[in-house]
N, C-alpha and C. Protein backbone atom coordinates (compact mmCIF):
# COMPACT_ATOMS: atom_id res chain seq x y z
N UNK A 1 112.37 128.39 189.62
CA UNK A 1 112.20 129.15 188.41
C UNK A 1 113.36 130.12 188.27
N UNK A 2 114.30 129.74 186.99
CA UNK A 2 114.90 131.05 186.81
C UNK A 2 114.48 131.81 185.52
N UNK A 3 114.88 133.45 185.59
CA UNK A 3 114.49 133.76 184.18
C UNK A 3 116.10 133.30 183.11
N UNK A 4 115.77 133.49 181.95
CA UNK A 4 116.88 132.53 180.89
C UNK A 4 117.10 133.69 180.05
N UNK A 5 115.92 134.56 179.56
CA UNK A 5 116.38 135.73 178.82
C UNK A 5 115.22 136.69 179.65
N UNK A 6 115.04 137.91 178.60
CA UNK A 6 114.06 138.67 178.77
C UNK A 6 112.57 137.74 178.46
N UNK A 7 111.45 138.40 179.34
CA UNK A 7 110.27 137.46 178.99
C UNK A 7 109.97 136.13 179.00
N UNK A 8 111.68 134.93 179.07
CA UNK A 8 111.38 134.16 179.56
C UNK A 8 112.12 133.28 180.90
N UNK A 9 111.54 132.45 181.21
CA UNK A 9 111.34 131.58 182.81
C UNK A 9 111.87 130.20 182.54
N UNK A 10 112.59 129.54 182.85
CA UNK A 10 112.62 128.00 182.98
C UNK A 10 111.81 127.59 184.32
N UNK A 11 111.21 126.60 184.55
CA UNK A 11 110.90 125.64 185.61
C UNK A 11 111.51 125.05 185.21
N UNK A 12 112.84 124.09 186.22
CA UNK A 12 113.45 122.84 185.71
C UNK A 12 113.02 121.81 186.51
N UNK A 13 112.87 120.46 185.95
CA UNK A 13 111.94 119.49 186.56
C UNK A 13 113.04 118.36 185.69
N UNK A 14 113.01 117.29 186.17
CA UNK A 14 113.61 115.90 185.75
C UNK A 14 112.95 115.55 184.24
N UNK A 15 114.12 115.47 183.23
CA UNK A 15 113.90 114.98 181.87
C UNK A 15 113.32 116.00 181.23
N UNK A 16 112.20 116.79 181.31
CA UNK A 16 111.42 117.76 180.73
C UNK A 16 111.30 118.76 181.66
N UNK A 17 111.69 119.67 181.12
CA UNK A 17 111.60 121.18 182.20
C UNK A 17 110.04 122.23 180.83
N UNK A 18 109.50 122.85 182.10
CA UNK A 18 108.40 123.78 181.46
C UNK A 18 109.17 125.56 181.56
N UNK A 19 108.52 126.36 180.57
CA UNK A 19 109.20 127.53 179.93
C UNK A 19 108.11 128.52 180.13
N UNK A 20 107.93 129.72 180.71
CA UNK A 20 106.87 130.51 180.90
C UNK A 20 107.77 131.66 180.15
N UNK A 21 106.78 132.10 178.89
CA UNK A 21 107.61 132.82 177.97
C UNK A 21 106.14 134.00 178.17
N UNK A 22 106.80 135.46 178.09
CA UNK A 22 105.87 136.55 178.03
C UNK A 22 105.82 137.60 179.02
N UNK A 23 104.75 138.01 179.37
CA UNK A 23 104.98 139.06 180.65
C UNK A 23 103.52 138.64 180.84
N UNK A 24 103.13 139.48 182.35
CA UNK A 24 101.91 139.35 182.95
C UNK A 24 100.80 139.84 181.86
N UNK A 25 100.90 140.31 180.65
CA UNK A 25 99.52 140.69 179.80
C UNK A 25 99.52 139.54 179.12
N UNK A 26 100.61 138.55 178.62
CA UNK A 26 99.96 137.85 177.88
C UNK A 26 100.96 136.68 177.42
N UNK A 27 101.23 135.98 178.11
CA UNK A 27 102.24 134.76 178.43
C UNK A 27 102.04 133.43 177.82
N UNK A 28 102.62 132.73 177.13
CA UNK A 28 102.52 130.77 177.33
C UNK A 28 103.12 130.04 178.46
N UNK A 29 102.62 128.78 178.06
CA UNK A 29 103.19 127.77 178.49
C UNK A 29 104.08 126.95 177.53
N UNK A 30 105.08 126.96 177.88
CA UNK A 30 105.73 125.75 176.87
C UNK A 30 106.33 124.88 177.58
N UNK A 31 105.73 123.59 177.20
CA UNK A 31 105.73 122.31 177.57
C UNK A 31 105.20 122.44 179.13
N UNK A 32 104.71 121.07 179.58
CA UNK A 32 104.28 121.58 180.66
C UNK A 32 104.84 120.14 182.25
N UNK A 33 106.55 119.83 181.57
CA UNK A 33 107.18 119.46 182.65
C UNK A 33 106.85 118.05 182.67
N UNK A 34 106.99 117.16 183.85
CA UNK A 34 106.49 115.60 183.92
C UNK A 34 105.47 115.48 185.07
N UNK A 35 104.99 114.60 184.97
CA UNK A 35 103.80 113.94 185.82
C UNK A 35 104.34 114.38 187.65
N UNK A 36 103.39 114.93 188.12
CA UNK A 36 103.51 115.21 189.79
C UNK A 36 104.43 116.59 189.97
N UNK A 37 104.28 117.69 188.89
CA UNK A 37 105.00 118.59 188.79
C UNK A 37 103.95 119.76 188.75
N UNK A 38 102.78 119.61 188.88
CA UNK A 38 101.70 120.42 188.11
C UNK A 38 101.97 121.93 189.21
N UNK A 39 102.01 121.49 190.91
CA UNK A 39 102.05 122.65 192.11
C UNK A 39 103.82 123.37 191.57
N UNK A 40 104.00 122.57 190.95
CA UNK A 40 105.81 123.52 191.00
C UNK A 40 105.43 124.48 189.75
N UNK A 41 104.68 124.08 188.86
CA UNK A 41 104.63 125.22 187.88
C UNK A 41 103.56 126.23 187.81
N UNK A 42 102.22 125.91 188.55
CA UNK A 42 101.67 126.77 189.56
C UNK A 42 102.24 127.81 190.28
N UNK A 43 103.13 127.30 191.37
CA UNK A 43 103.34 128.25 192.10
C UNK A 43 104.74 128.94 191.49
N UNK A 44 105.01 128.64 190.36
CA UNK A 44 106.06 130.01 189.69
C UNK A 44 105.42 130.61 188.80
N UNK A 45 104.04 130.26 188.32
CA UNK A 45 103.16 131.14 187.34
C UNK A 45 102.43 132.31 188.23
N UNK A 46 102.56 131.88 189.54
CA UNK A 46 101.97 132.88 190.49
C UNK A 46 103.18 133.62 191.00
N UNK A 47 104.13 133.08 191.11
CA UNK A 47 105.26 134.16 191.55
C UNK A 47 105.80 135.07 190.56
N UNK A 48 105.41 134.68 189.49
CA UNK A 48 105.98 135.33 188.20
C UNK A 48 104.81 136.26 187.45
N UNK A 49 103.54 135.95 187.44
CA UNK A 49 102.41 136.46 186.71
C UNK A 49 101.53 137.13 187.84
N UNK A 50 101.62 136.35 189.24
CA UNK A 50 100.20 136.87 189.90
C UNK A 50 99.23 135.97 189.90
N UNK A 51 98.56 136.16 190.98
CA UNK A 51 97.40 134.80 191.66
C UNK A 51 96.65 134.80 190.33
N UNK A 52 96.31 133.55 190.38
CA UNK A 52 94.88 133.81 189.08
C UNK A 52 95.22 133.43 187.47
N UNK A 53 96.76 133.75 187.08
CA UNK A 53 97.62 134.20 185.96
C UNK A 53 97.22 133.24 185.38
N UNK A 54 96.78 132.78 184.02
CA UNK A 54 96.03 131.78 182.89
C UNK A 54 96.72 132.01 181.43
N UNK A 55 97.53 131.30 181.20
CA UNK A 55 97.92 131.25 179.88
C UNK A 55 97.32 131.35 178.85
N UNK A 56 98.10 132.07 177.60
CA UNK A 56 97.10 132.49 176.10
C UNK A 56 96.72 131.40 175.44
N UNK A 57 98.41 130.21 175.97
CA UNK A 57 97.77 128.56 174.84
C UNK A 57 99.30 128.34 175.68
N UNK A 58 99.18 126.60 175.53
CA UNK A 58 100.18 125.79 176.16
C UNK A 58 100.52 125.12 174.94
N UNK A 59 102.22 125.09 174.99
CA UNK A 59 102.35 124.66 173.47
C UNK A 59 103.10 123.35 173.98
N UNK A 60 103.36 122.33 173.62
CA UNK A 60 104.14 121.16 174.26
C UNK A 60 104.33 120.52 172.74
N UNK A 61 105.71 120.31 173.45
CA UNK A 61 106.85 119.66 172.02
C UNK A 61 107.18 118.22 173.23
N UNK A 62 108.45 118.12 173.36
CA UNK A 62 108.66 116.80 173.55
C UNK A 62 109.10 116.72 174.78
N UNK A 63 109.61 116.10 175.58
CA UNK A 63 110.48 115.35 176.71
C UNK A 63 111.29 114.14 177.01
N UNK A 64 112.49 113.74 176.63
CA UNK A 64 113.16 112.48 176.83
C UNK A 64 114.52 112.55 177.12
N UNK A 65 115.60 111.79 177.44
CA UNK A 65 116.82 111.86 178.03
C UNK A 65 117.90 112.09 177.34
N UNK A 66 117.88 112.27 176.10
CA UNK A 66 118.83 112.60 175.43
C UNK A 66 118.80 114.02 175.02
């Protein structure tokens, strides 16, 4: 996980990377990465938010190679 601006996070993951945009009161998900990625964006929602940390809404747009 790096942060990219203020408030937000990249997870980068192969083809589709997930975006944790917000602070610990009240954060999304955007997009939520590719299949067998679910513990990598877990454990930066916990390094970043805190055990427990539950998103307001997960918004997912697209993922492909171009």
């Amino acid at each position: 996980m790096e942060e990219i601006a203020r408030d937000v996070a990249v997870v980068e993951m192969a083809i589709s990377n997930a975006y944790l945009v917000g602070d610990s009161s009240s954060w999304v998900l955007v997009d939520s990465g590719t299949p067998g990625n679910a513990q990598k964006i877990k454990d930066a929602v916990e390094a970043r938010f805190g055990r427990g940390a539950k998103p307001r809404a997960i918004l997912l747009t697209h993922g492909h190679f171009d």
